[in-house]
PDB file of N, CA and C in Angstrom:
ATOM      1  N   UNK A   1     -21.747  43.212 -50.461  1.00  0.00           N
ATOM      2  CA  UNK A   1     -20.416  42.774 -50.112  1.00  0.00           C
ATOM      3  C   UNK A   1     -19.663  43.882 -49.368  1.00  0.00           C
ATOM      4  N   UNK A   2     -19.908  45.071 -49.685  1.00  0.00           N
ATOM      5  CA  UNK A   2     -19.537  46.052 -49.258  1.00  0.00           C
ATOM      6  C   UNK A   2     -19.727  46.734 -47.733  1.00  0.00           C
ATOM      7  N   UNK A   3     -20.913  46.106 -47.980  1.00  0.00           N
ATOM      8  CA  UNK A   3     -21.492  46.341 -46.095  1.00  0.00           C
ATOM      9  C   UNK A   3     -21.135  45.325 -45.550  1.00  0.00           C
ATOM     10  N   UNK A   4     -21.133  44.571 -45.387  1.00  0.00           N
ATOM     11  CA  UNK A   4     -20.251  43.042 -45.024  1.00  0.00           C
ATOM     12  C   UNK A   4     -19.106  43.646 -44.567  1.00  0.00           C
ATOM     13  N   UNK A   5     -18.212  43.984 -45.059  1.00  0.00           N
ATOM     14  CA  UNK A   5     -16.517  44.557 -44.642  1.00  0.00           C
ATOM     15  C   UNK A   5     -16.772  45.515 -43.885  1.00  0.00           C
ATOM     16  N   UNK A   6     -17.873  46.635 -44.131  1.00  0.00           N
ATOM     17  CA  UNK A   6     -17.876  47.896 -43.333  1.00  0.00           C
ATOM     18  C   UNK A   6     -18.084  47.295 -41.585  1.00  0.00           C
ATOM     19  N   UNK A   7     -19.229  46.478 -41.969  1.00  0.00           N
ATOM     20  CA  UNK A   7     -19.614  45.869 -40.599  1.00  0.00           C
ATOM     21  C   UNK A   7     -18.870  44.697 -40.095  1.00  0.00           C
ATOM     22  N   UNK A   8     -17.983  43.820 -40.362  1.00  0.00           N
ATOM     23  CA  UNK A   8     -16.899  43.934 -39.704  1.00  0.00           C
ATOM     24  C   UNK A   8     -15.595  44.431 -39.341  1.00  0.00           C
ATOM     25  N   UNK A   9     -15.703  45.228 -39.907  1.00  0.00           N
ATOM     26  CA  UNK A   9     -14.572  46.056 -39.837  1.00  0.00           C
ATOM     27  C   UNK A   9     -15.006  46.909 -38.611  1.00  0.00           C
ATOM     28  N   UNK A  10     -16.092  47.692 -38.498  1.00  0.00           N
ATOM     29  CA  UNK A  10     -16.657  48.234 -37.847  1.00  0.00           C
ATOM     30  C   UNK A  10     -16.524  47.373 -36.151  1.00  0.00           C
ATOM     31  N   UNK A  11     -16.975  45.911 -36.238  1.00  0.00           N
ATOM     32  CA  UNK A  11     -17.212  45.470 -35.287  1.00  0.00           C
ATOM     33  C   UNK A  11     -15.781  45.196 -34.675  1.00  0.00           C
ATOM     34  N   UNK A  12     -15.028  44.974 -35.202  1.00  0.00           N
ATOM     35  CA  UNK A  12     -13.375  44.839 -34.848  1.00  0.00           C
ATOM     36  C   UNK A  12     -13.069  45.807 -34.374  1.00  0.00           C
ATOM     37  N   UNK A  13     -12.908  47.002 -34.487  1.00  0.00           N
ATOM     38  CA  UNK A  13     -12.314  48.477 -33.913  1.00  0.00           C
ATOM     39  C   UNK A  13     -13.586  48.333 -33.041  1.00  0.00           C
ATOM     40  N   UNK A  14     -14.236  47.891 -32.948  1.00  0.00           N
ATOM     41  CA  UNK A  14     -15.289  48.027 -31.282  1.00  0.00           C
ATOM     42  C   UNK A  14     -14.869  47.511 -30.188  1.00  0.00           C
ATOM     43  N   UNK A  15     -13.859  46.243 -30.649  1.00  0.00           N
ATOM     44  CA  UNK A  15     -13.471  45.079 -30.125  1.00  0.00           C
ATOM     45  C   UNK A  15     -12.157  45.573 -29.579  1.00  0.00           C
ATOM     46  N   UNK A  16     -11.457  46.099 -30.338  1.00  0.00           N
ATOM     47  CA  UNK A  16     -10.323  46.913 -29.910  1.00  0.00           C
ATOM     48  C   UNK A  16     -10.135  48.504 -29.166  1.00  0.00           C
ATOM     49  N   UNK A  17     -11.329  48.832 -29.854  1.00  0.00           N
ATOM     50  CA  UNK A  17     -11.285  50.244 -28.265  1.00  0.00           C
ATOM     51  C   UNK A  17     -11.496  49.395 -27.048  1.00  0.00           C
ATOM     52  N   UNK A  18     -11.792  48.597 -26.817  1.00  0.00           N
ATOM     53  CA  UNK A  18     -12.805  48.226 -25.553  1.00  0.00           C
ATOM     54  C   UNK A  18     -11.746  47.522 -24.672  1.00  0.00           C
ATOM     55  N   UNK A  19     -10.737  47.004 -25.542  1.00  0.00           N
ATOM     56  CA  UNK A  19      -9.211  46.195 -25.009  1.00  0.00           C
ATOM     57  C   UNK A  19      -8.697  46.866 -23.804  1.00  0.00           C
ATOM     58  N   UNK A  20      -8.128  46.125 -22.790  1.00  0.00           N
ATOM     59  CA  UNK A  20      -7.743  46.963 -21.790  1.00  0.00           C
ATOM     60  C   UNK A  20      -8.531  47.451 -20.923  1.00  0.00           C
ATOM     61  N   UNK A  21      -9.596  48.020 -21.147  1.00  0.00           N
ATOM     62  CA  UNK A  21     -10.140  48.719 -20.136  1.00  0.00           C
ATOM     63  C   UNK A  21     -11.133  47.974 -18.838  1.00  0.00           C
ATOM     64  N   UNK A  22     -10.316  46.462 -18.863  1.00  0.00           N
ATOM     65  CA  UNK A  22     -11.398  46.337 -17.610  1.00  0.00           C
ATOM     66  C   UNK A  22     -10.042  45.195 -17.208  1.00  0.00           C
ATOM     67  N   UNK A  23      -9.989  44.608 -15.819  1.00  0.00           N
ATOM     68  CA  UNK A  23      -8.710  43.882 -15.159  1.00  0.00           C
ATOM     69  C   UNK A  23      -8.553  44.695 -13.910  1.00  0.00           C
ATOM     70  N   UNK A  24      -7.660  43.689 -13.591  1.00  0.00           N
ATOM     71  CA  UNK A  24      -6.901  44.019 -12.334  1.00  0.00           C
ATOM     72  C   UNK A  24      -6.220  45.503 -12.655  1.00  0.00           C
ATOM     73  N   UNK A  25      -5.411  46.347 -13.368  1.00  0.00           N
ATOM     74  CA  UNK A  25      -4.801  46.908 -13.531  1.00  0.00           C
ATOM     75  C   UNK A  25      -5.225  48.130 -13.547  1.00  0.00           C
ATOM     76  N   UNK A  26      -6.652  47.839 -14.062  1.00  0.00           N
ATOM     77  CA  UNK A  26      -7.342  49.336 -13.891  1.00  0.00           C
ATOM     78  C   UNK A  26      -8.071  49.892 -13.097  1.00  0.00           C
ATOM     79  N   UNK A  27      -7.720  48.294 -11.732  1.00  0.00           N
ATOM     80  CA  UNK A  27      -8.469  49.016 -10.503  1.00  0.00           C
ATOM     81  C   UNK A  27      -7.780  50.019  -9.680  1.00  0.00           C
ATOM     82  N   UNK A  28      -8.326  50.534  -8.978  1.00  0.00           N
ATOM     83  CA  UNK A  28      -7.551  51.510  -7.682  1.00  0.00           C
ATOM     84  C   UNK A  28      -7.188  50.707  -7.174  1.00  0.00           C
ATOM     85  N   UNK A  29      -6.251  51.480  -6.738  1.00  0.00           N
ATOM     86  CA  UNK A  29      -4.637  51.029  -5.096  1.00  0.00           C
ATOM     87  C   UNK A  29      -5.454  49.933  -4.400  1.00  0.00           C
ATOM     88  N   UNK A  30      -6.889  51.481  -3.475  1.00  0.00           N
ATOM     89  CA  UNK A  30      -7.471  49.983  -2.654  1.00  0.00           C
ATOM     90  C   UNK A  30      -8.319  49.066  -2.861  1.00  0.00           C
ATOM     91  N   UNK A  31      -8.952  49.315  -4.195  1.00  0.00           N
ATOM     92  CA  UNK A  31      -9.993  47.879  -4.791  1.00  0.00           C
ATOM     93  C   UNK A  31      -8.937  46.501  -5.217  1.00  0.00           C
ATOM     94  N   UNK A  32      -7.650  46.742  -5.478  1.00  0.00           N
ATOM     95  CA  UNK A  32      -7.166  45.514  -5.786  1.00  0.00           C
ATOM     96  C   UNK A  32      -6.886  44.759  -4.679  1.00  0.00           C
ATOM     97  N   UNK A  33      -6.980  43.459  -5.569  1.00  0.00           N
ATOM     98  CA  UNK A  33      -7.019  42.139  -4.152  1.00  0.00           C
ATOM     99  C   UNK A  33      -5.140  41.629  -4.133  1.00  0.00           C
ATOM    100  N   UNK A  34      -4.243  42.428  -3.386  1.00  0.00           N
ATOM    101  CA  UNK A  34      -2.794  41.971  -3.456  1.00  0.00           C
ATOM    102  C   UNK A  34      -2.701  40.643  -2.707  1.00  0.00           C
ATOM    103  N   UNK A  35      -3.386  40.117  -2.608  1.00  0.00           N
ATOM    104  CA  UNK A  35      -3.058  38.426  -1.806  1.00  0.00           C
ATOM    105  C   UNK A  35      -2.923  37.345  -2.731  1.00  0.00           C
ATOM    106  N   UNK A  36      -3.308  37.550  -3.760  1.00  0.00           N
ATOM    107  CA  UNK A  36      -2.802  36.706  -5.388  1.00  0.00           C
ATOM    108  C   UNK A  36      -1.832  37.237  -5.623  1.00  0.00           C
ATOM    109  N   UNK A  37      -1.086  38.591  -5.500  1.00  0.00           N
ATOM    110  CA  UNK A  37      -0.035  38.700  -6.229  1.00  0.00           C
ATOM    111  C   UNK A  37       1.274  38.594  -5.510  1.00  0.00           C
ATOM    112  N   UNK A  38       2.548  37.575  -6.051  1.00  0.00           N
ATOM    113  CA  UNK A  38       3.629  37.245  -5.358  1.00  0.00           C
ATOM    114  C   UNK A  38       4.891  37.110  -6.078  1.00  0.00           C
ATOM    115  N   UNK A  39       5.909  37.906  -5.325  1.00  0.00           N
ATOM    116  CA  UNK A  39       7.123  38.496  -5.806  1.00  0.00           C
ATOM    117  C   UNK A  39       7.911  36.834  -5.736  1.00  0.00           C
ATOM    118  N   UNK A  40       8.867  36.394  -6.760  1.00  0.00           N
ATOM    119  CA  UNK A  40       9.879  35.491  -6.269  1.00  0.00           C
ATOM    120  C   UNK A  40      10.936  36.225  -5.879  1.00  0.00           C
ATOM    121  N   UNK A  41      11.101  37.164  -4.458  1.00  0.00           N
ATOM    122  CA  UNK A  41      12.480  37.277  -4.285  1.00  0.00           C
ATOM    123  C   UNK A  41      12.283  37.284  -2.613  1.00  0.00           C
ATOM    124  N   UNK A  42      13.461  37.418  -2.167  1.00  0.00           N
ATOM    125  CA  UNK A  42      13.148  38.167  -0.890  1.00  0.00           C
ATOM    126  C   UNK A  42      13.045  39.508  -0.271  1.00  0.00           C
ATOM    127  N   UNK A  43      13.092  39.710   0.973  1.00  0.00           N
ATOM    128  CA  UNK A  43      12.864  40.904   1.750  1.00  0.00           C
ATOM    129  C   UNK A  43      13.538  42.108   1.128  1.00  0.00           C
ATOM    130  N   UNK A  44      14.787  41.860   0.318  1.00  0.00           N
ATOM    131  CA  UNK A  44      16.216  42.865   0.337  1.00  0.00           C
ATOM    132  C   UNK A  44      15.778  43.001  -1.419  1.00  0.00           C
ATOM    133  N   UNK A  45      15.066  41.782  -2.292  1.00  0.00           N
ATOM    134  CA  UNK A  45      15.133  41.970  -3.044  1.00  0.00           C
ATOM    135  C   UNK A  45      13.336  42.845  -3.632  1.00  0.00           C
ATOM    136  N   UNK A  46      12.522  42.648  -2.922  1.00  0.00           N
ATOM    137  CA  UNK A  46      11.326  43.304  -2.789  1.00  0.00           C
ATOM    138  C   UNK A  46      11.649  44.849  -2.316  1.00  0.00           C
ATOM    139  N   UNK A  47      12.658  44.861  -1.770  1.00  0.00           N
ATOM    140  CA  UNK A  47      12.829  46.417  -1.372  1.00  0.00           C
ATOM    141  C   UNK A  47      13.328  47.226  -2.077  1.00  0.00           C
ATOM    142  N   UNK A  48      14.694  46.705  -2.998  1.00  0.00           N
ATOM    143  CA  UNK A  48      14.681  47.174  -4.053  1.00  0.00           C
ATOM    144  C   UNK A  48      13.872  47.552  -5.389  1.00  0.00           C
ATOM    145  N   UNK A  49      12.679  46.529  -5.688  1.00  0.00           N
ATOM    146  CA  UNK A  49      11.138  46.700  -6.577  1.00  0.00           C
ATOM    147  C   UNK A  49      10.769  47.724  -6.308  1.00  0.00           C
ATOM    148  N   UNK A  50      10.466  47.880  -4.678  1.00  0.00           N
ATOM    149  CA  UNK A  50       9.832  49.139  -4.448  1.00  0.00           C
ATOM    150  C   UNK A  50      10.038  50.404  -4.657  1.00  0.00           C
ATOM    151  N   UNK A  51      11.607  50.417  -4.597  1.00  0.00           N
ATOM    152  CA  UNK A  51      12.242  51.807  -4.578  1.00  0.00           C
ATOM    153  C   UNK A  51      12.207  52.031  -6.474  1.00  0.00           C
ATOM    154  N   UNK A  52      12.683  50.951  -6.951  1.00  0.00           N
ATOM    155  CA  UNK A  52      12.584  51.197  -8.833  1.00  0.00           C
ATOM    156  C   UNK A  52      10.752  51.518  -8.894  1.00  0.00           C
ATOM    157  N   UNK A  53      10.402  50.446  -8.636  1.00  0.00           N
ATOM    158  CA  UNK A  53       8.818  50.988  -8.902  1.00  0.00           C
ATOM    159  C   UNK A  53       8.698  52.674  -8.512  1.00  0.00           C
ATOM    160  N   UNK A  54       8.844  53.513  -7.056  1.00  0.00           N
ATOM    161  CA  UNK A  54       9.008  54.611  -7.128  1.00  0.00           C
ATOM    162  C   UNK A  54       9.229  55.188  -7.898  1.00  0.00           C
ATOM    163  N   UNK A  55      11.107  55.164  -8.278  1.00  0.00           N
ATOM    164  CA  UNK A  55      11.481  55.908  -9.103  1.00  0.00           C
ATOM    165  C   UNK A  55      10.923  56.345 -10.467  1.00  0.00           C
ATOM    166  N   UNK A  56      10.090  55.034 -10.925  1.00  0.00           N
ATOM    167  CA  UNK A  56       9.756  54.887 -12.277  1.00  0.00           C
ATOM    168  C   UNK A  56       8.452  55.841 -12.172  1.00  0.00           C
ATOM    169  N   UNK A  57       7.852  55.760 -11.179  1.00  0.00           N
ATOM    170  CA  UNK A  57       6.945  56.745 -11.103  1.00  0.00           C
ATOM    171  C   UNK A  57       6.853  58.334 -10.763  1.00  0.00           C
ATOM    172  N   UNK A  58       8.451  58.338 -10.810  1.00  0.00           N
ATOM    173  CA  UNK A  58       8.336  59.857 -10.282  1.00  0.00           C
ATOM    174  C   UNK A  58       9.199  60.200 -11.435  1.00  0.00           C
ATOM    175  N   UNK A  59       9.773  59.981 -12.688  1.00  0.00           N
ATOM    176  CA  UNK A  59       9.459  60.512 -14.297  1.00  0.00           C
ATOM    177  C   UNK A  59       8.935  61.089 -14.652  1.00  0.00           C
ATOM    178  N   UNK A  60       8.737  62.284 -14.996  1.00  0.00           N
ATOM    179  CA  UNK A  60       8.377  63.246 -15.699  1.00  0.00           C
ATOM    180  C   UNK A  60       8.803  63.169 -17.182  1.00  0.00           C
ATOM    181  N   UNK A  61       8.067  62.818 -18.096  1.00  0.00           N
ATOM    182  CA  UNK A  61       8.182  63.214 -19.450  1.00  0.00           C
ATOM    183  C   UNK A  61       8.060  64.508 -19.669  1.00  0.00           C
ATOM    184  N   UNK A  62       8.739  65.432 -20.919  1.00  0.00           N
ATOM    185  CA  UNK A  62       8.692  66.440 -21.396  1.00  0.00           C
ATOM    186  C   UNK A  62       8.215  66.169 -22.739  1.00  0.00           C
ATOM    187  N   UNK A  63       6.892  66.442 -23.024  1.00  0.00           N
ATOM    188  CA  UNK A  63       6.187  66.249 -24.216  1.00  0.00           C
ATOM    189  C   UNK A  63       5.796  68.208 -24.854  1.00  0.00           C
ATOM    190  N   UNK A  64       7.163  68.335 -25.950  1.00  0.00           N
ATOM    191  CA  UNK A  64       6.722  69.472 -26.431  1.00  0.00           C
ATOM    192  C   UNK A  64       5.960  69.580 -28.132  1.00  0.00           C
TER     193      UNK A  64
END
């Protein structure tokens, strides 16, 4: 009974490291396919995304 729980338990945290690591998201800039992906706004409002998207990326955390 005991190995029973170990081994699923075991098999669950296998299941969960493994989460995430494959998708769209974890491809590079130029392996992703951007022709599926579409903003609802317009020109003025996509330009603003861009500039927050920037910003958000140029954050620096201070982790002491």
């Amino acid at each position: 009974m005991m190995f029973k729980r170990i081994l699923i338990v075991s098999m669950l945290a296998t299941l969960m490291w493994g989460c995430g690591k494959m998708g769209p998201l974890s491809l590079p800039e130029d392996k992703l396919d951007k022709s599926v992906i579409s903003y609802p706004c317009d020109e003025v409002c996509q330009q603003k995304f861009e500039e927050e998207k920037i910003r958000q990326q140029s954050v620096i955390l201070q982790t002491n």
